[in-house]
Protein backbone atom coordinates (compact mmCIF):
# COMPACT_ATOMS: atom_id res chain seq x y z
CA UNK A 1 0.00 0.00 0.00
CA UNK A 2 1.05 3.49 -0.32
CA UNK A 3 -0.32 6.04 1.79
CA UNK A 4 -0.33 9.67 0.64
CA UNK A 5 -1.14 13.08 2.10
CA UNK A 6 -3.45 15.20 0.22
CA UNK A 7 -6.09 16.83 1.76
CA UNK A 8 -7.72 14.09 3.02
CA UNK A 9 -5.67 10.76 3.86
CA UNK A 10 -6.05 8.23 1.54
CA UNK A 11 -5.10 4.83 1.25
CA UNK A 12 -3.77 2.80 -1.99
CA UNK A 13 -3.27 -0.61 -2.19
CA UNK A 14 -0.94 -1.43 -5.05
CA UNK A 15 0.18 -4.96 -6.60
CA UNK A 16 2.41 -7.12 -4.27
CA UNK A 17 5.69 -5.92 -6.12
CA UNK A 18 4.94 -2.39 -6.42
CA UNK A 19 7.83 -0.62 -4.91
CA UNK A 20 7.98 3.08 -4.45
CA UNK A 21 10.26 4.70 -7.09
CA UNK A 22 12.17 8.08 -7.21
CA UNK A 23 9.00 9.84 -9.12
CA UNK A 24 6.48 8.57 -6.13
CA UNK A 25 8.49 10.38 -3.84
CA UNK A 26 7.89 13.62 -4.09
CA UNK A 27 3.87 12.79 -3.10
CA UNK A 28 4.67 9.30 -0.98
CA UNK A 29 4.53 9.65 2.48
CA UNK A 30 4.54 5.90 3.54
CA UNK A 31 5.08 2.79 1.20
CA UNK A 32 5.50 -0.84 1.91
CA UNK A 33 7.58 -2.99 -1.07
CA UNK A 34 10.60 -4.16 -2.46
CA UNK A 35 13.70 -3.32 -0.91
CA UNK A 36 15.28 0.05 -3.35
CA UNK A 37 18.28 0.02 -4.53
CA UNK A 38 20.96 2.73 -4.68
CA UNK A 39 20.07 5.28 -7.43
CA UNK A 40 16.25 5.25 -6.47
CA UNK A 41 15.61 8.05 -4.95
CA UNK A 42 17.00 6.15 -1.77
CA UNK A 43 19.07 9.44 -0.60
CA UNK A 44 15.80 11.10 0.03
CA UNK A 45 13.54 7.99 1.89
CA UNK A 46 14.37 6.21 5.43
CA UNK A 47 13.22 2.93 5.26
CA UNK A 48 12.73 -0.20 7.93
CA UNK A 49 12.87 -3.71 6.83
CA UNK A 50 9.50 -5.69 7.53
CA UNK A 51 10.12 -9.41 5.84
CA UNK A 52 12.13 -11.25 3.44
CA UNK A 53 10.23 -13.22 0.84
CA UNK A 54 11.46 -16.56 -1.10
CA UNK A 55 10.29 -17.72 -4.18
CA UNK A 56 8.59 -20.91 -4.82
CA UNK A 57 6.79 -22.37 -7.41
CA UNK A 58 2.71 -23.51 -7.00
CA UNK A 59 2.06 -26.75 -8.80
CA UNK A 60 -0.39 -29.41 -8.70
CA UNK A 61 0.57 -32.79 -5.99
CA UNK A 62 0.84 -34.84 -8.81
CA UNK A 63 3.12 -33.07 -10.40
CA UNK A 64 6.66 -35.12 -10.59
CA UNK A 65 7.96 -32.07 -8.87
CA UNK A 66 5.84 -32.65 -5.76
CA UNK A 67 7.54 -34.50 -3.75
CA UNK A 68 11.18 -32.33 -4.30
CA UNK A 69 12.39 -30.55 -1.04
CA UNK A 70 13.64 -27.28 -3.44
CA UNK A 71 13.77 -26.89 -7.16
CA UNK A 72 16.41 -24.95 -8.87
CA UNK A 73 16.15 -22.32 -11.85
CA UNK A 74 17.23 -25.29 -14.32
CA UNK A 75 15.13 -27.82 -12.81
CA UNK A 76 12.31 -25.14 -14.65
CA UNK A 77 13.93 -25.47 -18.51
CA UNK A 78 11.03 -26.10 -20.80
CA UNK A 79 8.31 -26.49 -17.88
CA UNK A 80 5.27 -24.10 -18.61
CA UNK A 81 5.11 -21.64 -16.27
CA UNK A 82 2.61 -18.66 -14.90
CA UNK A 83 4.63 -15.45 -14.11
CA UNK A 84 3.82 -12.44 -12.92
CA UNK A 85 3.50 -9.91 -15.73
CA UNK A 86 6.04 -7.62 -16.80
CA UNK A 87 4.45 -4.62 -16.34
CA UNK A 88 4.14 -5.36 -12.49
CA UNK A 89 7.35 -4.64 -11.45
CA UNK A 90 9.67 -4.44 -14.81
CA UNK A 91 13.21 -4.33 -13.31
CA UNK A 92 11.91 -7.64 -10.50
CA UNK A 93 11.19 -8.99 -14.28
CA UNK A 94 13.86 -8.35 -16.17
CA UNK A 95 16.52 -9.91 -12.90
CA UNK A 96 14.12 -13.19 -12.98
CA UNK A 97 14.21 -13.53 -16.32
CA UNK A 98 18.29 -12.56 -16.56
CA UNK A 99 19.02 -15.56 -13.09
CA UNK A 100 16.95 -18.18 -15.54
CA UNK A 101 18.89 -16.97 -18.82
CA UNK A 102 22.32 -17.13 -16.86
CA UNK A 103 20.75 -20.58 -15.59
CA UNK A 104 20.85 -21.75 -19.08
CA UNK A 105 16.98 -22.52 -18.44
CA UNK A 106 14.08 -21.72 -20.54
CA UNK A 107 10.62 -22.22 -19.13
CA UNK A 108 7.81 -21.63 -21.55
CA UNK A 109 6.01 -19.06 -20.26
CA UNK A 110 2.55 -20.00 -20.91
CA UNK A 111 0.70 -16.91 -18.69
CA UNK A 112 1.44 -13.68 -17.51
CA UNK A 113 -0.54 -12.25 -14.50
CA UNK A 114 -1.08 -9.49 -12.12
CA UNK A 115 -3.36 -11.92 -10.23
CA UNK A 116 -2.08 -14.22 -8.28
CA UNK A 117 -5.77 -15.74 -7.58
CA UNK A 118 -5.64 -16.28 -11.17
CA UNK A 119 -2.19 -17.66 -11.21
CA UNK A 120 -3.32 -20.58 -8.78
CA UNK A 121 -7.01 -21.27 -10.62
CA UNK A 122 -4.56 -21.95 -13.79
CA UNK A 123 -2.24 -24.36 -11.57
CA UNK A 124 -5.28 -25.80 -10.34
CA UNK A 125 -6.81 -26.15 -13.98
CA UNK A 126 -3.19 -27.66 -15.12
CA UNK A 127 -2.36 -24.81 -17.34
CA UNK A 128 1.43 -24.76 -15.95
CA UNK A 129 3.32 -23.99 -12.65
CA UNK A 130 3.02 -20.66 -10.85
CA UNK A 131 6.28 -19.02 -10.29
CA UNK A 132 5.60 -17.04 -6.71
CA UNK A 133 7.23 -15.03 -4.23
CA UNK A 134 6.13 -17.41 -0.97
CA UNK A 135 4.33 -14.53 0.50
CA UNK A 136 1.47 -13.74 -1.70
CA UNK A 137 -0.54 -16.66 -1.52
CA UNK A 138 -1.84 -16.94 1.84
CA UNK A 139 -4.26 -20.16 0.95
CA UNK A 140 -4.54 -22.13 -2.17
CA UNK A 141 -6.48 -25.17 -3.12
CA UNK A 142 -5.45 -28.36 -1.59
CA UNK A 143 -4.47 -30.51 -4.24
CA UNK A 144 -1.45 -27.84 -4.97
CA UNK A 145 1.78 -27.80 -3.42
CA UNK A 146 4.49 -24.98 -2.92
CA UNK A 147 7.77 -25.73 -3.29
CA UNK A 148 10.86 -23.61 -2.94
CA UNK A 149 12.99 -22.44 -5.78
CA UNK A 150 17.05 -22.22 -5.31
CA UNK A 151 18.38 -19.19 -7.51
CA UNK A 152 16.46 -16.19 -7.15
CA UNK A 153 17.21 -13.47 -4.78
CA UNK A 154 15.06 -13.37 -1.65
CA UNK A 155 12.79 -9.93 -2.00
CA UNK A 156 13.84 -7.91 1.21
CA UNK A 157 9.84 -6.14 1.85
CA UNK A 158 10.25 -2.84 3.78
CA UNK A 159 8.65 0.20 4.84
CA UNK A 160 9.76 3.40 3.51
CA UNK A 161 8.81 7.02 4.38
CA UNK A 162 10.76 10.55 3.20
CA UNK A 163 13.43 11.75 5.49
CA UNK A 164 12.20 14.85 5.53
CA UNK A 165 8.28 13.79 6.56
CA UNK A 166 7.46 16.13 9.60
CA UNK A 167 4.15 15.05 9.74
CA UNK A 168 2.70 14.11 13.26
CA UNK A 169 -0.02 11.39 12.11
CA UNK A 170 2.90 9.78 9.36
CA UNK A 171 5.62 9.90 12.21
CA UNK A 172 3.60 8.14 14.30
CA UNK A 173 2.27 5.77 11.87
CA UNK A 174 5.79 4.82 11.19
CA UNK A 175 6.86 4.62 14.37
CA UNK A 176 3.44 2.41 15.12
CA UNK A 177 4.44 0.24 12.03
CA UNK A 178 8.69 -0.08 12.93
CA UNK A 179 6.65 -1.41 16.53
CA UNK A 180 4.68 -4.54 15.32
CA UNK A 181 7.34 -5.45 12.42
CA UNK A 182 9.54 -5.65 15.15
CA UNK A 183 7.49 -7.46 17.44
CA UNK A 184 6.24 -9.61 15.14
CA UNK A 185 9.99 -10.91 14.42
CA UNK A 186 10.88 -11.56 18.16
CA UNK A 187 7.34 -13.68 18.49
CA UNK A 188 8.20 -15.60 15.85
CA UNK A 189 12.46 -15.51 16.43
């Protein structure tokens, strides 16, 4: 989600990947996504990490991949395969895409989607795999398995806000937020 101040405070909630980008700053007061990386905008934001996702990949029990402890990027050559669409989150994109190429492995993409709900119905329907970040799908249908992929960098998920925000209600909201992530990771520590 993003959360902007305008005159009154809204609320977005954006596409799992979204990350906040050096354009959003200028009107972002508080974003949760992908960890930014130098050259961002990241001189101008404070941020605090919150998770770190994995990837896996969604497939049917009766797939011959079921039973496998981890799968790795080559493991995926010539396998169709659901992936999140490009226009999600373009540079996440182009370094999956670049890990499977250096991989030497070419799944055939068969689907591209910014729904992940839509991404498991296809698994489900045994249109291909569903390459996922382990996060997003909180439930899925129980004749599907998850099963962790070796390759991909893990997606550090933080909080950012401007450096500059003076803002009473988005200082405390970020303070509120920096709180629970951090009690949250000694409950489960």
């Amino acid at each position: 989600f993003f959360f902007k101040q305008k005159t009154a405070y809204e609320i977005y909630q954006c596409d799992w990947s979204s990350d906040v980008c050096s354009s959003d700053l200028g009107e972002i007061d508080v974003g949760v996504g992908l960890l930014l990386r130098k050259g961002f905008g990241v001189d101008k934001i404070a941020y605090h990490p919150l998770y770190i996702a994995n990837w896996a990949v969604l497939m049917p029990k009766t797939h011959e991949f079921a039973k496998r402890k981890s799968l790795t990027l080559k493991d995926l050559d010539q396998v169709n395969l659901i992936s999140f669409s490009r226009e999600t989150h373009p540079m996440l994109y182009k370094m999956v895409w670049g890990a499977f190429k250096k991989a030497k492995s070419s799944p055939n993409v068969v689907y591209e989607t910014n729904h992940v709900e839509l991404g498991a119905r296809m698994v489900e329907n045994g249109s291909g795999l569903l390459l996922i970040a382990d996060n997003i799908l909180q439930s899925y249908d129980r004749s599907c398995v998850m099963v962790p992929l070796k390759g991909l960098l893990q997606l550090q998920i933080c909080m950012y806000w401007r450096k500059s925000e003076s803002s009473a209600l988005v200082v405390d909201f970020t303070e509120c937020l920096v709180e629970e992530a951090l009690a949250t990771k000694n409950r489960f520590s």
